[in-house]
PDB file of N, CA and C in Angstrom:
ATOM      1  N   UNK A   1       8.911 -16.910   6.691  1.00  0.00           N
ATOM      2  CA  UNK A   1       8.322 -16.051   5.691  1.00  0.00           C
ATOM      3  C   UNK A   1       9.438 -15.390   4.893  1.00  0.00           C
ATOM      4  N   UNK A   2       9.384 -15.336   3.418  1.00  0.00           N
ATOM      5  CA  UNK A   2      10.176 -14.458   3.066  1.00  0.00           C
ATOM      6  C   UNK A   2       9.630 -13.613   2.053  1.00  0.00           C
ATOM      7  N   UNK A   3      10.265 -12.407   1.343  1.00  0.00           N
ATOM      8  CA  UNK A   3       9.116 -11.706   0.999  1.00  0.00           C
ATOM      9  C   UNK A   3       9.722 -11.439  -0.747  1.00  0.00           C
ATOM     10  N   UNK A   4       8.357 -11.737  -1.031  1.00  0.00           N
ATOM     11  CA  UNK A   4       8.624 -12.277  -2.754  1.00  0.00           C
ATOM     12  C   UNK A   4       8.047 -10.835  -3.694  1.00  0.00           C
ATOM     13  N   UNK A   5       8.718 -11.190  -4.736  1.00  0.00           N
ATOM     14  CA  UNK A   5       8.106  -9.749  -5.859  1.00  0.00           C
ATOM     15  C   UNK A   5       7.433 -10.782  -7.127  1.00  0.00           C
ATOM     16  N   UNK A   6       7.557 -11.808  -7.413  1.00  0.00           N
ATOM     17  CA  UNK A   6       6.594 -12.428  -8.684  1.00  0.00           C
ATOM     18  C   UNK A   6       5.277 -12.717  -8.005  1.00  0.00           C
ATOM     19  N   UNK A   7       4.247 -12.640  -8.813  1.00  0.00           N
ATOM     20  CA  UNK A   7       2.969 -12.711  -8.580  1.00  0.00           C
ATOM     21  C   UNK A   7       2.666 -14.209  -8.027  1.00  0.00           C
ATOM     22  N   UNK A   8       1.778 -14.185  -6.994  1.00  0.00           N
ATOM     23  CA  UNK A   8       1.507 -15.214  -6.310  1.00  0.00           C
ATOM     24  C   UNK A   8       0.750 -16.652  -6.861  1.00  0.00           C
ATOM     25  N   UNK A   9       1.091 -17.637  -6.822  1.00  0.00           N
ATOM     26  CA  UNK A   9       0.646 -19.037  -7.501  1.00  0.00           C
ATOM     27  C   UNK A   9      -0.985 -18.935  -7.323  1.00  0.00           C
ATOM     28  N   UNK A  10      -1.616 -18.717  -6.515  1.00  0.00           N
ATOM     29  CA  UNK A  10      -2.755 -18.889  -5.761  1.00  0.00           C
ATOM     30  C   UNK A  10      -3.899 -17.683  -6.123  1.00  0.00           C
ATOM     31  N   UNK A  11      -4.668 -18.113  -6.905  1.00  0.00           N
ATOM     32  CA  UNK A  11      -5.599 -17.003  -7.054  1.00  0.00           C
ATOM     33  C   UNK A  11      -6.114 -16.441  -5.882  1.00  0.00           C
ATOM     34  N   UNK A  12      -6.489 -16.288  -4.727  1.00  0.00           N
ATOM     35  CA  UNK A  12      -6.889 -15.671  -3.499  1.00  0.00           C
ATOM     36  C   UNK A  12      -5.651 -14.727  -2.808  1.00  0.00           C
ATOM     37  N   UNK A  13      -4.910 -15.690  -2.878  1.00  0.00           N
ATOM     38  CA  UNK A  13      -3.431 -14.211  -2.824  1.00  0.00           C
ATOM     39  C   UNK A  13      -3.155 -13.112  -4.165  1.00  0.00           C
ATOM     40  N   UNK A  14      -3.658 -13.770  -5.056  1.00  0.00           N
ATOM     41  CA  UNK A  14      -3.021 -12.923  -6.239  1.00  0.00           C
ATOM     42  C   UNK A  14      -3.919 -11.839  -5.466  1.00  0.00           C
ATOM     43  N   UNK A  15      -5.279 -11.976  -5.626  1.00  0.00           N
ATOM     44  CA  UNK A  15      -6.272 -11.181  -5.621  1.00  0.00           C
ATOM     45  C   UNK A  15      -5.974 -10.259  -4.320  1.00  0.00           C
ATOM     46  N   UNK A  16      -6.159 -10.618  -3.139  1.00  0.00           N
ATOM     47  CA  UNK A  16      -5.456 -10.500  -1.906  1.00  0.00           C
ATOM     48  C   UNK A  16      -4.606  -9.269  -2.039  1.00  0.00           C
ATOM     49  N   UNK A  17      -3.287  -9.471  -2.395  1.00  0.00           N
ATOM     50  CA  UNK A  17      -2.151  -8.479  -2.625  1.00  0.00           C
ATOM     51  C   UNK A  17      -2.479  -7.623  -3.820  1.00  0.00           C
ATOM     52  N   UNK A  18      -3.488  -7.661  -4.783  1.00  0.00           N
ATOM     53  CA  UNK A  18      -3.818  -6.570  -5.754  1.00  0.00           C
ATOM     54  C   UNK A  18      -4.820  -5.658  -5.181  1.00  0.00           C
ATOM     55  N   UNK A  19      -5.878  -6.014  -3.923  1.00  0.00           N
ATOM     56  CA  UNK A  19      -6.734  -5.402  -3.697  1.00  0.00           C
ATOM     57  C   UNK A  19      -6.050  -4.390  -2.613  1.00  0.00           C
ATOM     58  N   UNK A  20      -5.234  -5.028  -2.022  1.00  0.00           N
ATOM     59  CA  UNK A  20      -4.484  -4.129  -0.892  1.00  0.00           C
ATOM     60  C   UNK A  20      -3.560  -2.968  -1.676  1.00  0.00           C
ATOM     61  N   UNK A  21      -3.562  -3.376  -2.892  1.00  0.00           N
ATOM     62  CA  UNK A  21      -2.446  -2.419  -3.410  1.00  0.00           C
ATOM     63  C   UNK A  21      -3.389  -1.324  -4.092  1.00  0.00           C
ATOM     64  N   UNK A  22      -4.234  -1.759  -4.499  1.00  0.00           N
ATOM     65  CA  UNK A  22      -5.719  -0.635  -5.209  1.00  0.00           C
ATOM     66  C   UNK A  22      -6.215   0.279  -4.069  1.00  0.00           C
ATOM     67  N   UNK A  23      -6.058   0.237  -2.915  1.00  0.00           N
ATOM     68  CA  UNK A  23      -6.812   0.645  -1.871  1.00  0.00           C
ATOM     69  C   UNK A  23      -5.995   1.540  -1.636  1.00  0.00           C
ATOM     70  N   UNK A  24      -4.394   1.161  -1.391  1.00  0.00           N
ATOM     71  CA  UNK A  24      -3.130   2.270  -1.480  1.00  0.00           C
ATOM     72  C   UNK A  24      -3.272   3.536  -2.362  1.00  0.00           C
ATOM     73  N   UNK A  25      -3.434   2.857  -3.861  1.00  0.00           N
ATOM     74  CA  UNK A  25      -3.710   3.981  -4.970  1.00  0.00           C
ATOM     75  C   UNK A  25      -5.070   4.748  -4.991  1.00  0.00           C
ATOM     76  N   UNK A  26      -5.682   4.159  -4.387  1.00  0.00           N
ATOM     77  CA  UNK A  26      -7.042   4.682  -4.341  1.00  0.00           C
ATOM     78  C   UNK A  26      -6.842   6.050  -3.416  1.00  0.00           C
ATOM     79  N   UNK A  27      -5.884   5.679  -1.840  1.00  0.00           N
ATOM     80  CA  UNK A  27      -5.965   7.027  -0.985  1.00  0.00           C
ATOM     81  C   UNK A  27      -5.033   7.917  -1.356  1.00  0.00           C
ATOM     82  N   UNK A  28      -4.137   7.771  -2.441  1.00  0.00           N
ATOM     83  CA  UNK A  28      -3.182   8.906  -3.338  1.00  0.00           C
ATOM     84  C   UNK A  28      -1.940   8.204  -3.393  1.00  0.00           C
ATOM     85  N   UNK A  29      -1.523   7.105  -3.148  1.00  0.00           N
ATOM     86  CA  UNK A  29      -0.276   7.009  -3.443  1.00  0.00           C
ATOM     87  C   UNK A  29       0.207   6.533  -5.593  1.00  0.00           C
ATOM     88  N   UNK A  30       1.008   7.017  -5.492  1.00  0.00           N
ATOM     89  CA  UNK A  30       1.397   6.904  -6.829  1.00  0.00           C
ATOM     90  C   UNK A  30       1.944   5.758  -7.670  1.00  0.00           C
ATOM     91  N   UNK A  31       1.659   5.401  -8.718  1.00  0.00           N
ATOM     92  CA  UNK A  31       1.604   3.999  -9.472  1.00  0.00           C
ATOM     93  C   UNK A  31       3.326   3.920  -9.597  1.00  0.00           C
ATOM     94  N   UNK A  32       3.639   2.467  -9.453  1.00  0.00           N
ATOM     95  CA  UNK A  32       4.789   1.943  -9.333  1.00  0.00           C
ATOM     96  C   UNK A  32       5.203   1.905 -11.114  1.00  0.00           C
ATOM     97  N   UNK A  33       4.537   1.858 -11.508  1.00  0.00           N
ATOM     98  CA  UNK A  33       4.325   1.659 -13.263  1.00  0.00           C
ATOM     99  C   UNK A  33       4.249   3.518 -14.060  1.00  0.00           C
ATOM    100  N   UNK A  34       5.617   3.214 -15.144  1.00  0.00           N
ATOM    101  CA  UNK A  34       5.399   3.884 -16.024  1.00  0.00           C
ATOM    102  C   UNK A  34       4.327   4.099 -16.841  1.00  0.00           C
ATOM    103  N   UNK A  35       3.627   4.893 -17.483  1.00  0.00           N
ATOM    104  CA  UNK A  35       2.632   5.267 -18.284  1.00  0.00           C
ATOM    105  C   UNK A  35       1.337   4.271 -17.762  1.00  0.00           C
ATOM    106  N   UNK A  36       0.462   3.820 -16.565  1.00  0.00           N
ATOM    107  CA  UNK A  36      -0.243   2.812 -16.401  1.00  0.00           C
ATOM    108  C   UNK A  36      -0.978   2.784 -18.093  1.00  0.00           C
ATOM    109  N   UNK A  37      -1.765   1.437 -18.235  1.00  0.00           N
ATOM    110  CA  UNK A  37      -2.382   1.450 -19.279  1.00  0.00           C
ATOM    111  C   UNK A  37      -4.030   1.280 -18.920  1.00  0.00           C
ATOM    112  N   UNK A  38      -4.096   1.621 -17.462  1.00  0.00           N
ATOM    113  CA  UNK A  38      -5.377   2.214 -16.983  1.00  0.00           C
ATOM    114  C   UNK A  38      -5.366   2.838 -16.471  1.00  0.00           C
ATOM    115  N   UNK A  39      -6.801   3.636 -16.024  1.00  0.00           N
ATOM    116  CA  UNK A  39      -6.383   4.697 -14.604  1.00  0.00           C
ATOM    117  C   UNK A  39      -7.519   4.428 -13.927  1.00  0.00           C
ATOM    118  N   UNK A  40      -7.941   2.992 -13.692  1.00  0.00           N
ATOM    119  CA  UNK A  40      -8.638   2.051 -12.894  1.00  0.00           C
ATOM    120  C   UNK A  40      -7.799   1.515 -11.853  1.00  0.00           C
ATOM    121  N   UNK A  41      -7.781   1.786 -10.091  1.00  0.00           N
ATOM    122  CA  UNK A  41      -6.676   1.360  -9.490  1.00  0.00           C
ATOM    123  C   UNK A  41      -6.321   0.244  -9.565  1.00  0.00           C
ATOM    124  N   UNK A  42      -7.622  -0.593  -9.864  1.00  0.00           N
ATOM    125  CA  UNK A  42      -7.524  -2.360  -9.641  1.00  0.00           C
ATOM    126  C   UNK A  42      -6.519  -2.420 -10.693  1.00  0.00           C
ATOM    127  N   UNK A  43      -6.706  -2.128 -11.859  1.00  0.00           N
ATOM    128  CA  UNK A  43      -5.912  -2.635 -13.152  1.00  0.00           C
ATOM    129  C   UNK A  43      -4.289  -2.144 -13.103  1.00  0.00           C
ATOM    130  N   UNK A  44      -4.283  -1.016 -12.412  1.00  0.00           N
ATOM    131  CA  UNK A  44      -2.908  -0.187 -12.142  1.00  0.00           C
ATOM    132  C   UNK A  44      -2.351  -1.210 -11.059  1.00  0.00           C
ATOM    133  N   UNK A  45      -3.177  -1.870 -10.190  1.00  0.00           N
ATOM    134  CA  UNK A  45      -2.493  -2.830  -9.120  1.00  0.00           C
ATOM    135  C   UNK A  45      -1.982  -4.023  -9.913  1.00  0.00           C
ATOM    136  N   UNK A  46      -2.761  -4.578 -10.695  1.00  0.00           N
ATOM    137  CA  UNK A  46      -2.876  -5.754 -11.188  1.00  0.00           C
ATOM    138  C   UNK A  46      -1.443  -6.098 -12.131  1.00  0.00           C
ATOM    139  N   UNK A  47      -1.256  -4.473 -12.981  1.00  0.00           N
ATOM    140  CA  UNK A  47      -0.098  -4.508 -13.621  1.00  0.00           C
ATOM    141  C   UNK A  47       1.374  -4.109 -12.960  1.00  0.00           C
ATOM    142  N   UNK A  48       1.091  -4.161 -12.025  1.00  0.00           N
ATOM    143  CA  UNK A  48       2.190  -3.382 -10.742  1.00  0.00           C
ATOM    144  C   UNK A  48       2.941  -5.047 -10.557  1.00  0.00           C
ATOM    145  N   UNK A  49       1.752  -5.273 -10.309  1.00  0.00           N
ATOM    146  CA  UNK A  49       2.452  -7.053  -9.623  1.00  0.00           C
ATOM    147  C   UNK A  49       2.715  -7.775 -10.437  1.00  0.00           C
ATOM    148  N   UNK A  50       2.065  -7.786 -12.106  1.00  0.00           N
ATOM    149  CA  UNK A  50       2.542  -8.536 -12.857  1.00  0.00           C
ATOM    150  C   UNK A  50       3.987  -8.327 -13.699  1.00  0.00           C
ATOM    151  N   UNK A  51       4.329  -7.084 -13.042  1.00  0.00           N
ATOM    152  CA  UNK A  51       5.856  -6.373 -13.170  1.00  0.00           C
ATOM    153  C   UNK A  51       6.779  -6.948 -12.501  1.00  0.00           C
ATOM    154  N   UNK A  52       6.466  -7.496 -10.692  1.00  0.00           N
ATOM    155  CA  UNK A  52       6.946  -7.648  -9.679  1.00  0.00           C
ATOM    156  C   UNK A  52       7.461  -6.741  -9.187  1.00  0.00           C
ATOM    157  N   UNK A  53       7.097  -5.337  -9.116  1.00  0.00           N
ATOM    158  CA  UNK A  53       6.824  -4.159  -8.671  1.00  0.00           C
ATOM    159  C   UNK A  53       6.304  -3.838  -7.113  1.00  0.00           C
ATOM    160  N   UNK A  54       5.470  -4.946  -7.116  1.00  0.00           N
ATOM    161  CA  UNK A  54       5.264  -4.794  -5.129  1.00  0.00           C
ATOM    162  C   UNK A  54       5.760  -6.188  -4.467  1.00  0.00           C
ATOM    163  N   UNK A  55       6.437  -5.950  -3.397  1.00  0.00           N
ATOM    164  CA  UNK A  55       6.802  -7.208  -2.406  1.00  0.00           C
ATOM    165  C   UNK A  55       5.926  -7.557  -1.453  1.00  0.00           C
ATOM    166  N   UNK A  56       5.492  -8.832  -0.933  1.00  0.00           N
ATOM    167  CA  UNK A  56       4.636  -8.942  -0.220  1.00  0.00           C
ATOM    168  C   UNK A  56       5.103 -10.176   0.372  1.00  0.00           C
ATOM    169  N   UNK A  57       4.914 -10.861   1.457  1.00  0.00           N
ATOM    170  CA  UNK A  57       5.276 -11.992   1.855  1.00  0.00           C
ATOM    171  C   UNK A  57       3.650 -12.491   2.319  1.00  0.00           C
ATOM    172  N   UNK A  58       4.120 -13.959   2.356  1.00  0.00           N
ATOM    173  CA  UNK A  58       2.433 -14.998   2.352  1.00  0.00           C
ATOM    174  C   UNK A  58       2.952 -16.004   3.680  1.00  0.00           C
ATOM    175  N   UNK A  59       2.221 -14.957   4.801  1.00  0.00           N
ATOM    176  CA  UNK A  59       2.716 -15.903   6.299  1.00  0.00           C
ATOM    177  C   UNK A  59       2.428 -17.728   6.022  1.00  0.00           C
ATOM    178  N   UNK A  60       3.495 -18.502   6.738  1.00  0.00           N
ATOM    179  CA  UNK A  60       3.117 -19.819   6.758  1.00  0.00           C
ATOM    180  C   UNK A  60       2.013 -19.900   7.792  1.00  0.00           C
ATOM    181  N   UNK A  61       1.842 -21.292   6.909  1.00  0.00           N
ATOM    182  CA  UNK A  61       0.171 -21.934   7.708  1.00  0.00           C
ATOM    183  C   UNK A  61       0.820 -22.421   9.241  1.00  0.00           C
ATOM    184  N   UNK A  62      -0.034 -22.123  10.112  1.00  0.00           N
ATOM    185  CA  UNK A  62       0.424 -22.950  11.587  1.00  0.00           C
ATOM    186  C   UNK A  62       0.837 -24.598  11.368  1.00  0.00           C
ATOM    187  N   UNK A  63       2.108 -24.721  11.627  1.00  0.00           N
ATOM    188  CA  UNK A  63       2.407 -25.681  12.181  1.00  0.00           C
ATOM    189  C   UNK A  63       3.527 -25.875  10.721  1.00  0.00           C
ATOM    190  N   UNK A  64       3.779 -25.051   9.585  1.00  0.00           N
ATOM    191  CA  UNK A  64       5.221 -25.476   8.853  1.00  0.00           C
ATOM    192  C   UNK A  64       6.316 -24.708   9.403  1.00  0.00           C
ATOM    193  N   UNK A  65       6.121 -23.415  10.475  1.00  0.00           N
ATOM    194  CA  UNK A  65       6.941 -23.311  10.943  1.00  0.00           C
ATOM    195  C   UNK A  65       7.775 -24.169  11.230  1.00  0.00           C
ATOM    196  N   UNK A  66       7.285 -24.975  12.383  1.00  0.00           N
ATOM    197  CA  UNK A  66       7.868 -26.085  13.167  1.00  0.00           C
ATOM    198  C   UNK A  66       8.526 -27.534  12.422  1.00  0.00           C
ATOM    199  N   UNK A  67       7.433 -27.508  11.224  1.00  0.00           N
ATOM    200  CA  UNK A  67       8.281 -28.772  10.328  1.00  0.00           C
ATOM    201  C   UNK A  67       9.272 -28.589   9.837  1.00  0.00           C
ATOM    202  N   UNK A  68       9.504 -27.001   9.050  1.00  0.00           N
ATOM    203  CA  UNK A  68      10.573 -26.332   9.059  1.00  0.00           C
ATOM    204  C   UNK A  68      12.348 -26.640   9.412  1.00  0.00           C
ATOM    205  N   UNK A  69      11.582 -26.164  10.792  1.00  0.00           N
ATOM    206  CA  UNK A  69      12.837 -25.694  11.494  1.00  0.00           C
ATOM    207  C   UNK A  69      13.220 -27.580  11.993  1.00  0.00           C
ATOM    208  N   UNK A  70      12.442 -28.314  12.090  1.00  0.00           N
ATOM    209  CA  UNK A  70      12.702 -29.814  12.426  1.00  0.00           C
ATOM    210  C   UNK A  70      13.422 -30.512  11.506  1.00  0.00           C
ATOM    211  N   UNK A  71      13.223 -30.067   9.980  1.00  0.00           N
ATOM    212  CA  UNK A  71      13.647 -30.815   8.733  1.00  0.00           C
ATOM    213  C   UNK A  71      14.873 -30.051   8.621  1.00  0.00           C
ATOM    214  N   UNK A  72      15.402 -28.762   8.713  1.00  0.00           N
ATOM    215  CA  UNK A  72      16.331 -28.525   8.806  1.00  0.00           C
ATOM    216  C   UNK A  72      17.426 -28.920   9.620  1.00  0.00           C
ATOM    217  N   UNK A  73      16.838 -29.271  11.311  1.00  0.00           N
ATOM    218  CA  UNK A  73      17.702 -30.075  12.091  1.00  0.00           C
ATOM    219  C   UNK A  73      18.276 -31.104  12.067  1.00  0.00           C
ATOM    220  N   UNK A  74      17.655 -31.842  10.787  1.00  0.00           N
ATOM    221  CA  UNK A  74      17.976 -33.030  10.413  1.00  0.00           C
ATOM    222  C   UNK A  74      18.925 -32.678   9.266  1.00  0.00           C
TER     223      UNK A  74
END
């Protein structure tokens, strides 16, 4: 795993890591973004990440660990 700041390829992660970050702002924490251009948390998340403003890492699927670390041995 390593842990990335550009917005995720995958619409279910994008979404994923914006909703977790709305939920943050939602219980008081403060926008990573100058002047937001909403004060909707979703949209304040949405533009956070399209900054690369939050880091998040996207665990591997079972079993690329291991292909991984095998293809490297080679």
């Amino acid at each position: 795993m390593s842990v990335k700041t550009e917005a995720p390829d995958s619409r279910f992660a994008y979404v994923v890591v914006a909703a977790r970050r709305a939920r943050q702002l939602m219980a008081g924490a403060p926008p990573l973004v100058e002047n937001p251009k909403s004060r909707q948390a979703t949209r304040v998340a949405q533009q956070e990440l399209k900054a690369g403003h939050l880091e998040f890492d996207i665990p591997a699927r079972a079993g690329e660990e291991e292909e991984e670390k095998e293809s490297k041995r080679r």
